[in-house]
N, C-alpha and C. Protein backbone atom coordinates (compact mmCIF):
# COMPACT_ATOMS: atom_id res chain seq x y z
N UNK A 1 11.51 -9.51 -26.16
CA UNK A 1 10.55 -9.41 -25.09
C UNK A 1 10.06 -10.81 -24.72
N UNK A 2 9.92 -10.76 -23.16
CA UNK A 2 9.79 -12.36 -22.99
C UNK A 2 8.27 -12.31 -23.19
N UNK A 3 7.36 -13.32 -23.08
CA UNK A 3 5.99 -13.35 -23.10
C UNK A 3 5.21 -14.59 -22.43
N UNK A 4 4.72 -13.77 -21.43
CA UNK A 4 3.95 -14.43 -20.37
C UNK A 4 3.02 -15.08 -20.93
N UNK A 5 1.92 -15.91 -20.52
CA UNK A 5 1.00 -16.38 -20.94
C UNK A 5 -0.16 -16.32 -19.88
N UNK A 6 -1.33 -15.93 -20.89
CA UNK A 6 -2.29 -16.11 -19.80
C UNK A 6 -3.08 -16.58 -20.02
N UNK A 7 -3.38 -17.63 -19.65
CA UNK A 7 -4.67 -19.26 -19.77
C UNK A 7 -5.68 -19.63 -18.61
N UNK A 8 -6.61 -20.25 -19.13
CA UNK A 8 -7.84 -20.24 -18.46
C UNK A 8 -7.39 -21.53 -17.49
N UNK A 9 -7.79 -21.90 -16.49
CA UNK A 9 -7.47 -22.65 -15.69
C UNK A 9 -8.61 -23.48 -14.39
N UNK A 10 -9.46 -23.69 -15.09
CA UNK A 10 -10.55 -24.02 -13.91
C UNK A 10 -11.60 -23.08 -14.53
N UNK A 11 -12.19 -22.45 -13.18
CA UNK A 11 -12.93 -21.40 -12.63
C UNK A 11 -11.94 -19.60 -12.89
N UNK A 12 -10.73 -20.33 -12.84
CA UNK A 12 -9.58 -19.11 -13.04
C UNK A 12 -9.08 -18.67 -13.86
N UNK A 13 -7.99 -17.92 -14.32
CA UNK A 13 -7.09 -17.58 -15.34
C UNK A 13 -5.54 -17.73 -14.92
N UNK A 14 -4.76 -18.11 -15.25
CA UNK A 14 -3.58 -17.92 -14.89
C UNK A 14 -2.61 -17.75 -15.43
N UNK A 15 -1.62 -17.38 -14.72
CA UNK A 15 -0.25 -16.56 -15.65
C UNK A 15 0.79 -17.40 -15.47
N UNK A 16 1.43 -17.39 -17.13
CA UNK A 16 2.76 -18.11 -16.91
C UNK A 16 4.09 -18.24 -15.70
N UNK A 17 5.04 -18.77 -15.42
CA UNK A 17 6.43 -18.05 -14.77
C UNK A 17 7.43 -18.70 -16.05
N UNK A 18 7.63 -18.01 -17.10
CA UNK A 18 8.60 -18.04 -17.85
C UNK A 18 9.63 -17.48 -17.12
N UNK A 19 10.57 -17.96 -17.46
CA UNK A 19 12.27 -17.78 -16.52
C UNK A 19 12.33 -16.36 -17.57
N UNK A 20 12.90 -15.62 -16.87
CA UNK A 20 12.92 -14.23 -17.37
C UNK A 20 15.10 -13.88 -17.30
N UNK A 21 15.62 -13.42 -17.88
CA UNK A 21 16.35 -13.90 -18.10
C UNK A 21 16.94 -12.39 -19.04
N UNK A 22 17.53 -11.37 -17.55
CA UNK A 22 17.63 -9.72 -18.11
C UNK A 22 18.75 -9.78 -19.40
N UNK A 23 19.96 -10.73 -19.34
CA UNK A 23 20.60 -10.69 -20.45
C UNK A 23 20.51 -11.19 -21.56
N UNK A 24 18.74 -11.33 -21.91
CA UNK A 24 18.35 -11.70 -23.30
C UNK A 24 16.94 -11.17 -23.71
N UNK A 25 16.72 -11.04 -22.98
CA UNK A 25 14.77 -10.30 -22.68
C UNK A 25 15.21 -8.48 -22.58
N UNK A 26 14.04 -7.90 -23.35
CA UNK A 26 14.79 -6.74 -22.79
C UNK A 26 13.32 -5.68 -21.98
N UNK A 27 12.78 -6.72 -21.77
CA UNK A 27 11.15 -6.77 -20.98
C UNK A 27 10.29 -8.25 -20.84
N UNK A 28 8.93 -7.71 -20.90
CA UNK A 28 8.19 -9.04 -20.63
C UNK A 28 7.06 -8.57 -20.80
N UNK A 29 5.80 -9.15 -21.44
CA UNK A 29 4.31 -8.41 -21.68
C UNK A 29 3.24 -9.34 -21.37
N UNK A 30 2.00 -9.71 -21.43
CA UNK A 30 0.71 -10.50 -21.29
C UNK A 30 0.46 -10.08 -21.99
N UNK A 31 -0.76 -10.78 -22.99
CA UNK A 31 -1.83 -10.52 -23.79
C UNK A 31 -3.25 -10.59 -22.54
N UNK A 32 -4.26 -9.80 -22.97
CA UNK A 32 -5.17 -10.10 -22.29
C UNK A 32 -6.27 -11.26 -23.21
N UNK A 33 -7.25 -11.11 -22.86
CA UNK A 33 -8.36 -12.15 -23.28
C UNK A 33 -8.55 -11.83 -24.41
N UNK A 34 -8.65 -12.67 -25.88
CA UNK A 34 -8.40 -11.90 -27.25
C UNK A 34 -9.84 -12.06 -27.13
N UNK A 35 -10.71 -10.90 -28.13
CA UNK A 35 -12.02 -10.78 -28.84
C UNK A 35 -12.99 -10.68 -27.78
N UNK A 36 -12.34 -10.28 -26.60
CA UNK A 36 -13.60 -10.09 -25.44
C UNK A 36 -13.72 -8.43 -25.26
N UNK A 37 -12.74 -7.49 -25.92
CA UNK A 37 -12.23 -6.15 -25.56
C UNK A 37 -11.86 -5.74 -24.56
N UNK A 38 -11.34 -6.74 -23.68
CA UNK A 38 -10.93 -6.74 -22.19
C UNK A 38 -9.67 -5.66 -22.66
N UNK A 39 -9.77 -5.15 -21.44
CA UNK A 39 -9.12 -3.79 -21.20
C UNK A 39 -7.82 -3.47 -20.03
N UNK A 40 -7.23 -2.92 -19.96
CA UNK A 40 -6.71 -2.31 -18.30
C UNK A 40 -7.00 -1.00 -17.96
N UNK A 41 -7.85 -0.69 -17.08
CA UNK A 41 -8.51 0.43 -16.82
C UNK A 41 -7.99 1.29 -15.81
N UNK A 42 -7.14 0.75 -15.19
CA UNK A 42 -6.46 2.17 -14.02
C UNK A 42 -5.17 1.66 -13.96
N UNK A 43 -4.36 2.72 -13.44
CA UNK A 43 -2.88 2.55 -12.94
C UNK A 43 -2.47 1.28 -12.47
N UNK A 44 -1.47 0.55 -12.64
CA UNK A 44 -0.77 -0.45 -11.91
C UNK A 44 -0.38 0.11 -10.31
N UNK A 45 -1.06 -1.06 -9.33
CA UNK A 45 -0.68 -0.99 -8.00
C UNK A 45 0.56 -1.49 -7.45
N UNK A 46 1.08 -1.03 -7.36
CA UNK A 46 3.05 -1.83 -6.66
C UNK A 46 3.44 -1.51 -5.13
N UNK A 47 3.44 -2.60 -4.84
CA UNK A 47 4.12 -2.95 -3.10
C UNK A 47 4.86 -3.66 -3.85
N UNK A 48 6.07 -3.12 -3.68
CA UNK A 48 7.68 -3.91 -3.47
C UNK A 48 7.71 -4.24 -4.96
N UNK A 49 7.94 -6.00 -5.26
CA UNK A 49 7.67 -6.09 -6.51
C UNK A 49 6.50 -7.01 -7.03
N UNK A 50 5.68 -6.52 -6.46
CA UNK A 50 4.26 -6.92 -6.71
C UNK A 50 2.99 -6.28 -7.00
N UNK A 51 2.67 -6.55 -8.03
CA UNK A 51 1.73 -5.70 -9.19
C UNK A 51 0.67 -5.85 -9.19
N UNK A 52 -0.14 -5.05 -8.98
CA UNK A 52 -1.93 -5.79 -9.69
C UNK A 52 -2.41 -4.59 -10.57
N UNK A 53 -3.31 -4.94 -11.52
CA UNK A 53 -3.62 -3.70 -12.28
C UNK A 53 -5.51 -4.67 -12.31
N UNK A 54 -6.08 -3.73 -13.15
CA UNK A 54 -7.57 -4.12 -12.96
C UNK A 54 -8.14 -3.99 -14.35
N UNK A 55 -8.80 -5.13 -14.87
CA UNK A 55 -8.70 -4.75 -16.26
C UNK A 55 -10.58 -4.95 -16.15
N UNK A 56 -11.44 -4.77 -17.67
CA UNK A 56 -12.29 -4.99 -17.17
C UNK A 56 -12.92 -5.23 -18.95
N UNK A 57 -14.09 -6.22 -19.38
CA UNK A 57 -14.65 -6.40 -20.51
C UNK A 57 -15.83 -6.18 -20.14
N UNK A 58 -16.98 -5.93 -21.26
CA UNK A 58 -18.00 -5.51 -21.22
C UNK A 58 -19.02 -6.46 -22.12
N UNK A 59 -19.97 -7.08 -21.97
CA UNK A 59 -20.75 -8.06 -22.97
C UNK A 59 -22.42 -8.00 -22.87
N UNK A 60 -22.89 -7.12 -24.38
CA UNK A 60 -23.49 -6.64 -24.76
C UNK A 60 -24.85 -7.45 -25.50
N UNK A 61 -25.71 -7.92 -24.98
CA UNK A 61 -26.44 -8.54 -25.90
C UNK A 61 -27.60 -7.92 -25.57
N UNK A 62 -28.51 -8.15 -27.46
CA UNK A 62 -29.32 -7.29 -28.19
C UNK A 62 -30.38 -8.44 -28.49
N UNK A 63 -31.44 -8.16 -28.79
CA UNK A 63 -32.38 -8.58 -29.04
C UNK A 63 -32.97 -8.42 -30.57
N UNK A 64 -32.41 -9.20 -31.57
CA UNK A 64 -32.55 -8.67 -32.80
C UNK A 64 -34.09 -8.92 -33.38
N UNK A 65 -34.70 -9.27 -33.26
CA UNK A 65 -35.80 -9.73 -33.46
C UNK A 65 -37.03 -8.57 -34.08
N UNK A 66 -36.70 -8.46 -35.29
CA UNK A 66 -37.44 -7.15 -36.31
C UNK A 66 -38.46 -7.68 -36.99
N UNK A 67 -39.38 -8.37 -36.72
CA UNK A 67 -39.87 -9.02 -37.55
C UNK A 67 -40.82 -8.00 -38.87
N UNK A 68 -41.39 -7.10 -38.50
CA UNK A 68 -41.46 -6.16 -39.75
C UNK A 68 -41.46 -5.12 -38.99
N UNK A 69 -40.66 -4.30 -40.01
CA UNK A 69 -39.71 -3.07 -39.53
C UNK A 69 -40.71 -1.11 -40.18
N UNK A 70 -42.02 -2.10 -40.49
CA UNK A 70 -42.95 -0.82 -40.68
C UNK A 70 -44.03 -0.80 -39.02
N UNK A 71 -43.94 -2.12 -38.29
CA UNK A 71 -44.63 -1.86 -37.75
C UNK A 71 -43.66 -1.63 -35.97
N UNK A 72 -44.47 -1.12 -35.02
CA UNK A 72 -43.91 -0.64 -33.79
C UNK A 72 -43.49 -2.38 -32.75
N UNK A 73 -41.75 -1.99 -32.84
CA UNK A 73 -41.28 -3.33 -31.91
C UNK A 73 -40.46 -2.75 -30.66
N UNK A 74 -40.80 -3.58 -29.82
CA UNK A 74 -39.86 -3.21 -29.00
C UNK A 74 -38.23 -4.12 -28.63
N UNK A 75 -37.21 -3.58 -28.36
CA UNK A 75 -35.85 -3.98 -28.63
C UNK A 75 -35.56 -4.27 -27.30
N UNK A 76 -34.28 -5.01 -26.82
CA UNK A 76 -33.80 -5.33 -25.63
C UNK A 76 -32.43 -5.24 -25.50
N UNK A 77 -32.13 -4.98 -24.35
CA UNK A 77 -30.22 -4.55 -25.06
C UNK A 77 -30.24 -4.38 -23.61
N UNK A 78 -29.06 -5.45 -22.89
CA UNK A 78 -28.46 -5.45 -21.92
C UNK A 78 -27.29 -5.79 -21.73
N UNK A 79 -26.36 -4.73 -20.89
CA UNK A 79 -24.74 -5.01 -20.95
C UNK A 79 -24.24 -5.27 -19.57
N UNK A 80 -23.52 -6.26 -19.17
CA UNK A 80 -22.71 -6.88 -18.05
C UNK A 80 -21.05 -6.57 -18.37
N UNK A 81 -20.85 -5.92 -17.26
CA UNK A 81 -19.11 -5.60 -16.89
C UNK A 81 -18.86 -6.30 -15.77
N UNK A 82 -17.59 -7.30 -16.59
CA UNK A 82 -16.43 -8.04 -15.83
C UNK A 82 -15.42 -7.64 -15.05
N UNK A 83 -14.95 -7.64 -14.06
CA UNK A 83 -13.93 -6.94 -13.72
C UNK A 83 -12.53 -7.93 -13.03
N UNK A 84 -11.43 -8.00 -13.74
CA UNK A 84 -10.49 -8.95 -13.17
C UNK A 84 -9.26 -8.34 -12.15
N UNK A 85 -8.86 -8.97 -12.17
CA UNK A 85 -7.56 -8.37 -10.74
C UNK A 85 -6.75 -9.22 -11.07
N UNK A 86 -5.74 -8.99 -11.55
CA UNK A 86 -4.79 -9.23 -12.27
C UNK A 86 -3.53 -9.02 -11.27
N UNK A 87 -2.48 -10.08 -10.91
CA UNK A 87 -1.36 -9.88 -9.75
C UNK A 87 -0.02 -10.87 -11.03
N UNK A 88 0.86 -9.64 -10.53
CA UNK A 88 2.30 -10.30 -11.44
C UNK A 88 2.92 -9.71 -10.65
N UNK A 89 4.56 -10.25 -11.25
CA UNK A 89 5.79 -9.70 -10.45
C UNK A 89 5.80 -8.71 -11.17
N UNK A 90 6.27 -7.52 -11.37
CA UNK A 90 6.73 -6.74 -12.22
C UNK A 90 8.19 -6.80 -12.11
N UNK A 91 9.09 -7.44 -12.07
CA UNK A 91 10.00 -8.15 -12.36
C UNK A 91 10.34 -8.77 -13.36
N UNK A 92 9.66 -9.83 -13.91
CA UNK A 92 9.27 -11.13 -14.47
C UNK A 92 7.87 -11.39 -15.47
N UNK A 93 7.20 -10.46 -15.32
CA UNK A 93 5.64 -10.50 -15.75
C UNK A 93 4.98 -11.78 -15.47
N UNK A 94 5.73 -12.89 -14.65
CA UNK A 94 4.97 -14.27 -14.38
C UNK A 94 4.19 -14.18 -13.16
N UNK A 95 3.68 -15.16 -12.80
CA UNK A 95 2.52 -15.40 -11.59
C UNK A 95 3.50 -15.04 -10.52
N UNK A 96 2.75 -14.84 -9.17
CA UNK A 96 3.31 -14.61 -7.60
C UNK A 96 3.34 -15.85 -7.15
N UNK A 97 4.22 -15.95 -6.67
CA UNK A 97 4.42 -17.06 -5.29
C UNK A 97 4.36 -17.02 -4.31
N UNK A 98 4.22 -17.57 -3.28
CA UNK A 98 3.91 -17.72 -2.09
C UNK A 98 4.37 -16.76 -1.27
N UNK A 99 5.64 -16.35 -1.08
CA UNK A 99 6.77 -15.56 -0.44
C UNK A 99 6.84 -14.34 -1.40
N UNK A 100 5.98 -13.90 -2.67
CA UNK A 100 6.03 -12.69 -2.71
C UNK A 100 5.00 -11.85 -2.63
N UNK A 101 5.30 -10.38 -2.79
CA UNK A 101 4.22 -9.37 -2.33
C UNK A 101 2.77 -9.76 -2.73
N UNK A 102 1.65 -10.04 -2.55
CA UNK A 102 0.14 -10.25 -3.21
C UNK A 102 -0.55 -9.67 -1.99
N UNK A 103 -2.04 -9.19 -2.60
CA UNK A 103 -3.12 -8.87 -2.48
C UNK A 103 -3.75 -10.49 -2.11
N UNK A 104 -4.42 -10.04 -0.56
CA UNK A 104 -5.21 -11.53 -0.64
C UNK A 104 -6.74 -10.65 -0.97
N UNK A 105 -7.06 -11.29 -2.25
CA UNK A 105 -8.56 -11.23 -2.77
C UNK A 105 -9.32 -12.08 -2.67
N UNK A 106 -9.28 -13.30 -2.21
CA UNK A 106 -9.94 -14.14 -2.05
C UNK A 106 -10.17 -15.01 -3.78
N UNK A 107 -8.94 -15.41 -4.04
CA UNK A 107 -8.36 -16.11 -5.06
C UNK A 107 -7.49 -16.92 -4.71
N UNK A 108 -7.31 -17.99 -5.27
CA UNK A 108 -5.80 -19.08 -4.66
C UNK A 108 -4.64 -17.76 -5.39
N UNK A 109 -3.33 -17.96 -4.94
CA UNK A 109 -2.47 -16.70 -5.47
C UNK A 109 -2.11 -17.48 -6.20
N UNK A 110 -1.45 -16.77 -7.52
CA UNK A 110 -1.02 -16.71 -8.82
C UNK A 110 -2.15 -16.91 -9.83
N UNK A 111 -3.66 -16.61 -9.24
CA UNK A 111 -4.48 -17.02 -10.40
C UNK A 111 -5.03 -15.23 -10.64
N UNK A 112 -5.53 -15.22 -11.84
CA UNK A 112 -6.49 -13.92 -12.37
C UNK A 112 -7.96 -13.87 -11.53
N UNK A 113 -8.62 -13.35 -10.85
CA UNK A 113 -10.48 -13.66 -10.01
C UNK A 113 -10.74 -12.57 -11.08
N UNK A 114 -11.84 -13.20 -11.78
CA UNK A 114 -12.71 -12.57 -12.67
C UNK A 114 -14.11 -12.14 -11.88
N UNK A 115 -15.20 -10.99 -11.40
CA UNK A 115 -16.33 -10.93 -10.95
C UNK A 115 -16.97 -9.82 -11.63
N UNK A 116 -18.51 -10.76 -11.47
CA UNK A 116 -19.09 -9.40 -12.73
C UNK A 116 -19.04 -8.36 -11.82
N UNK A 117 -19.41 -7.02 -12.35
CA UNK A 117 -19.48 -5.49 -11.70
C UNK A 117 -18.46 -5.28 -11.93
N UNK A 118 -18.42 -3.49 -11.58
CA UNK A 118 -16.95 -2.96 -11.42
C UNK A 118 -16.47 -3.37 -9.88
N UNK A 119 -15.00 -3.22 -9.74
CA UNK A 119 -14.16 -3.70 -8.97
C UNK A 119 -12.67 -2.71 -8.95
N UNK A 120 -12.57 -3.00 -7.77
CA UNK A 120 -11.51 -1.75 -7.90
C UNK A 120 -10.97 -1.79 -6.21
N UNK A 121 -9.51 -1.51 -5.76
CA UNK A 121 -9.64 -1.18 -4.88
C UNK A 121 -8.06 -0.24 -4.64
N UNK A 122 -7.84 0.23 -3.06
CA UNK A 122 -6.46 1.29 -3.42
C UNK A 122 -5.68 1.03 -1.78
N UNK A 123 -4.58 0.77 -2.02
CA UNK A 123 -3.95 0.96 -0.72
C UNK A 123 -4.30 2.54 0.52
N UNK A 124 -4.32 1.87 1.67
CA UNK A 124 -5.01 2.51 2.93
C UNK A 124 -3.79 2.58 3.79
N UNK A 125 -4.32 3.43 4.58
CA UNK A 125 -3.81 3.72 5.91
C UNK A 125 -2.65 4.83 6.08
N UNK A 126 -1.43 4.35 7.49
CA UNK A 126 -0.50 5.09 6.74
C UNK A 126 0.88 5.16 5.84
N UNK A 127 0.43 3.54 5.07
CA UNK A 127 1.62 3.34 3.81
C UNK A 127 0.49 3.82 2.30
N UNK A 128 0.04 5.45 2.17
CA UNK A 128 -0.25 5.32 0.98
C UNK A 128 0.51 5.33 -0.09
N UNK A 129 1.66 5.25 -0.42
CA UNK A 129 2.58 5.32 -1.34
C UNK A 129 3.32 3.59 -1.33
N UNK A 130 3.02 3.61 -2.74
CA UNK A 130 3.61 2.37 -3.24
C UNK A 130 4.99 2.38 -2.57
N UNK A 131 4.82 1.33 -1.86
CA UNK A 131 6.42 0.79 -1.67
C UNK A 131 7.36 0.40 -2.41
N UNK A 132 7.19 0.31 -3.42
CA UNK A 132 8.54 0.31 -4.58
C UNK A 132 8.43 1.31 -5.57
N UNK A 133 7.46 2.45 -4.90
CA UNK A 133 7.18 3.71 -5.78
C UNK A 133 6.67 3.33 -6.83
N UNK A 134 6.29 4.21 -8.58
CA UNK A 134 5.54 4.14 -9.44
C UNK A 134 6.07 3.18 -9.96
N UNK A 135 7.27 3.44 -10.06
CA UNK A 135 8.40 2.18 -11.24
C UNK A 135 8.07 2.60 -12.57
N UNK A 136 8.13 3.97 -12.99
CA UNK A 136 7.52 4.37 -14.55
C UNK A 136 8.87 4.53 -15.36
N UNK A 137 9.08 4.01 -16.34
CA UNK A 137 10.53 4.13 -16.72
C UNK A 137 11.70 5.74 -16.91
N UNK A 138 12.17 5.67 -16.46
CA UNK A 138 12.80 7.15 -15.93
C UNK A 138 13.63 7.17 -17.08
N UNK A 139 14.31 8.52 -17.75
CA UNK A 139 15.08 9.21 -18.57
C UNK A 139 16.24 8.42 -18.69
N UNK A 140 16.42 8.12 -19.98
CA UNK A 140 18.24 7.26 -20.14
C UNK A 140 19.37 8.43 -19.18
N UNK A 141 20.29 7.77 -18.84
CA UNK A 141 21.05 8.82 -18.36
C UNK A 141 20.95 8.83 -16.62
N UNK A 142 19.61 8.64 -15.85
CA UNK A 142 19.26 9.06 -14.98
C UNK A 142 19.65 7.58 -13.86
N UNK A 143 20.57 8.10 -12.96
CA UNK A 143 20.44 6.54 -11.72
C UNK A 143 18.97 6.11 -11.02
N UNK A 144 19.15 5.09 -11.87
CA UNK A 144 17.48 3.82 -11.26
C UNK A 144 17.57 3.92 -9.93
N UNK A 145 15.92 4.93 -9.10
CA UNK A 145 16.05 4.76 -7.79
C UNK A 145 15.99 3.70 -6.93
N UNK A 146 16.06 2.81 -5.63
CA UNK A 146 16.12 2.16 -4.89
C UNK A 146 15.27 1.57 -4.55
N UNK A 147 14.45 0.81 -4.94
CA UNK A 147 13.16 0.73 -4.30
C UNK A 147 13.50 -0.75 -3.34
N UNK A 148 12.36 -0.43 -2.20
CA UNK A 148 12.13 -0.86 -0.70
C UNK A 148 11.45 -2.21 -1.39
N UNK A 149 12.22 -3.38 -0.46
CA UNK A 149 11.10 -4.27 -1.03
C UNK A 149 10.64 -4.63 0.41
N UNK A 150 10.65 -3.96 1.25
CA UNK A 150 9.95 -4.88 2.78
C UNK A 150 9.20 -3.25 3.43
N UNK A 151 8.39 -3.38 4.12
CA UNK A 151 7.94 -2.06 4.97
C UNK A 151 8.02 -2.67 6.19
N UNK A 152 7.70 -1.49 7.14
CA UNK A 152 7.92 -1.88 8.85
C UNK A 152 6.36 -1.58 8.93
N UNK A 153 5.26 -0.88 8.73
CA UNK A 153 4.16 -0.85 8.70
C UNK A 153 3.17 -2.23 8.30
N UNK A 154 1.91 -2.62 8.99
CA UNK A 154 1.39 -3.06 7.95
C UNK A 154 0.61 -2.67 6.85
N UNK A 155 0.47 -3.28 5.93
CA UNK A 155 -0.63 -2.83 4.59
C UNK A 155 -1.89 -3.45 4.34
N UNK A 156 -3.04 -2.45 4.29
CA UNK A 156 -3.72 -2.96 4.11
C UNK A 156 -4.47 -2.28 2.78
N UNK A 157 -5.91 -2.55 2.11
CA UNK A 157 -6.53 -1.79 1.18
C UNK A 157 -7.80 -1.81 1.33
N UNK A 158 -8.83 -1.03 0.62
CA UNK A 158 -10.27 -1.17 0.69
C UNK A 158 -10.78 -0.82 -0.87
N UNK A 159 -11.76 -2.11 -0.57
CA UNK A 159 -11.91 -1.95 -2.04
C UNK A 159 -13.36 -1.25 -2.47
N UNK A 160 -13.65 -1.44 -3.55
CA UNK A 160 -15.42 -0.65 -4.09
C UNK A 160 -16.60 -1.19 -3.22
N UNK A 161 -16.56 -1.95 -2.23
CA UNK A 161 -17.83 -2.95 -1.60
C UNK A 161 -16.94 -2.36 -0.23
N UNK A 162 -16.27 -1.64 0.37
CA UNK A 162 -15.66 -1.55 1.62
C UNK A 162 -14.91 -2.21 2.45
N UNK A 163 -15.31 -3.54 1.42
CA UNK A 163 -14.07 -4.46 2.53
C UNK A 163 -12.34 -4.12 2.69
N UNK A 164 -11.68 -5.08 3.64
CA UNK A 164 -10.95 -4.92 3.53
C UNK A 164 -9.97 -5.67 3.06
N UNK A 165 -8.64 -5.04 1.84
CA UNK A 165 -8.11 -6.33 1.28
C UNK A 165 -6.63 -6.35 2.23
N UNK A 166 -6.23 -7.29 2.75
CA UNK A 166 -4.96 -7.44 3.45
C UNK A 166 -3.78 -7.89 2.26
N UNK A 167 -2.65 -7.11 2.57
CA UNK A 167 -1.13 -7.16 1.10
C UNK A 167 -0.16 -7.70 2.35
N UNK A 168 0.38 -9.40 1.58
CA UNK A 168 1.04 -9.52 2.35
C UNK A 168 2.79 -9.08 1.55
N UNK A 169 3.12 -8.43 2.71
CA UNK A 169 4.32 -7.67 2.59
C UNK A 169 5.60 -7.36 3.13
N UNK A 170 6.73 -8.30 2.79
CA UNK A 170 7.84 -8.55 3.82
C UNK A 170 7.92 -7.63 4.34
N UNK A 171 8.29 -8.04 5.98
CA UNK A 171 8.49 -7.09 6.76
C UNK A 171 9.97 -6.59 6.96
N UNK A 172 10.45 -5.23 7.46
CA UNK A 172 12.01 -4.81 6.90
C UNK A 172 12.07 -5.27 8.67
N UNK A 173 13.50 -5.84 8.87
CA UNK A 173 14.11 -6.07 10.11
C UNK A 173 14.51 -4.67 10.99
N UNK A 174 14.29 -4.84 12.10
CA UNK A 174 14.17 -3.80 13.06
C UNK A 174 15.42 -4.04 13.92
N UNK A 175 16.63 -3.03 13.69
CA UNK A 175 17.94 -3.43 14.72
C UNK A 175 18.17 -1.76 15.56
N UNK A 176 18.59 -1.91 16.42
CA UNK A 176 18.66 -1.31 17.54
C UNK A 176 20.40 -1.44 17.66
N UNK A 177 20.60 -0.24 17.68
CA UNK A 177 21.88 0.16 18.05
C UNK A 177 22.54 1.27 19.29
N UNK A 178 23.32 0.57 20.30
CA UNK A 178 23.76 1.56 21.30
C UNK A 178 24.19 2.73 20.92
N UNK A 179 24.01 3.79 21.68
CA UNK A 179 24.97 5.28 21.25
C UNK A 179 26.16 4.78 22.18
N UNK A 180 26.13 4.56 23.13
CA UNK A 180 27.33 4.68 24.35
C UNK A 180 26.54 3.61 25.55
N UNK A 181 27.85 3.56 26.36
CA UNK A 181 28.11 2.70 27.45
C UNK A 181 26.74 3.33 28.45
N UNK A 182 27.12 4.51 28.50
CA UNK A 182 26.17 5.61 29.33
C UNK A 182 24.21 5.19 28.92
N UNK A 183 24.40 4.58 28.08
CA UNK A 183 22.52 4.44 27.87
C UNK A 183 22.14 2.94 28.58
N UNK A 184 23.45 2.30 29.03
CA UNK A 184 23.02 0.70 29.51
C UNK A 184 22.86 1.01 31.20
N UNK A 185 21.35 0.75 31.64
CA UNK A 185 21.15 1.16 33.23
C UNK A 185 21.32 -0.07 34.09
N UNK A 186 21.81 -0.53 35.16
CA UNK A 186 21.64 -1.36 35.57
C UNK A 186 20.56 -1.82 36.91
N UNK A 187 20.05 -0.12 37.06
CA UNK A 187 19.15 -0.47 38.01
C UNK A 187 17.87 0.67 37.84
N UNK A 188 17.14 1.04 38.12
CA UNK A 188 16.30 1.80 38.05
C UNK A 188 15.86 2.46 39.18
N UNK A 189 16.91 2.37 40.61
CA UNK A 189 16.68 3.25 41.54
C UNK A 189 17.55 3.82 41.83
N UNK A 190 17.52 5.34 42.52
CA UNK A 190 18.82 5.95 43.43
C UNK A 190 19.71 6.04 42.56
């Protein structure tokens, strides 16, 4: 299994592009943030071959302060949830590039955007179905379906705050073909 890396980078997080390399790898994985209990909390999103999943940690601080435990204290205990957006190839498990499928979140692309709250958002309109479908690994035996890597639609999403997130997403080429001689008009009167 190849293994991505994911490192802090600024203000950001970011993900390796280890050369992935199908006749020796027989996958590819990330670790998330060790000792934070960062999580992945919903389904992986896929346009074409471009991934985001949404992971999210939680950080809990207490007010220990007992100073004697016969008499009446009061305690403090407040918890903040992180929520990241996480974009890979699912290809490769490395960062996106320029020319492939991403979510513009208002992140430079190929980095992790960490923001406190929950966060979340889901493809709209009328491409609701992943364009390269689920991609869930199918039965040995079974022919790997086809998946689309361009749509003729555009894509867009909306996320937990209503905005809107724009997926940029090759577009499939549009060709036009004659039936017959009989459909070419040369005039439009009489």
């Amino acid at each position: 299994m190849l293994k991505q890396e994911l490192t802090a980078s600024g203000d950001y997080r970011q993900l390796s592009d280890n050369l992935f390399n199908p006749k020796v790898n027989r996958g590819w994985y990330f670790n998330l943030e060790s000792g934070t209990g960062e999580r992945v909390v919903s389904k992986p999103i896929v346009v074409s071959y471009g991934g985001v999943v949404f992971s999210r940690k939680y950080k809990t601080t207490k007010d220990d302060k007992l100073p004697d435990p016969c008499q009446e204290t009061e305690r403090k205990e407040e918890s903040e949830v992180y929520s990241s957006i996480i974009q890979y190839n699912i290809k490769t498990g490395g960062r996106l590039g320029e020319k492939d499928p991403h979510f513009n979140v208002g992140a430079p692309l190929g980095t992790v955007k960490t923001i406190q709250g929950l966060y979340s958002f889901t493809v709209s309109g009328n491409n609701r179905v992943d364009v390269g479908g689920n991609l869930t690994q199918s039965p040995l035996g079974k022919d790997p379906r086809r998946t689309e890597e361009c749509t003729r639609a555009p894509m867009e999403g909306i996320d937990t705050e209503g905005n809107v997130v724009s997926i940029n997403v090759p577009r499939c080429p549009i060709s036009f073909k004659r039936l017959s001689w009989r459909e070419i008009k040369t005039s439009y009167t009489g």
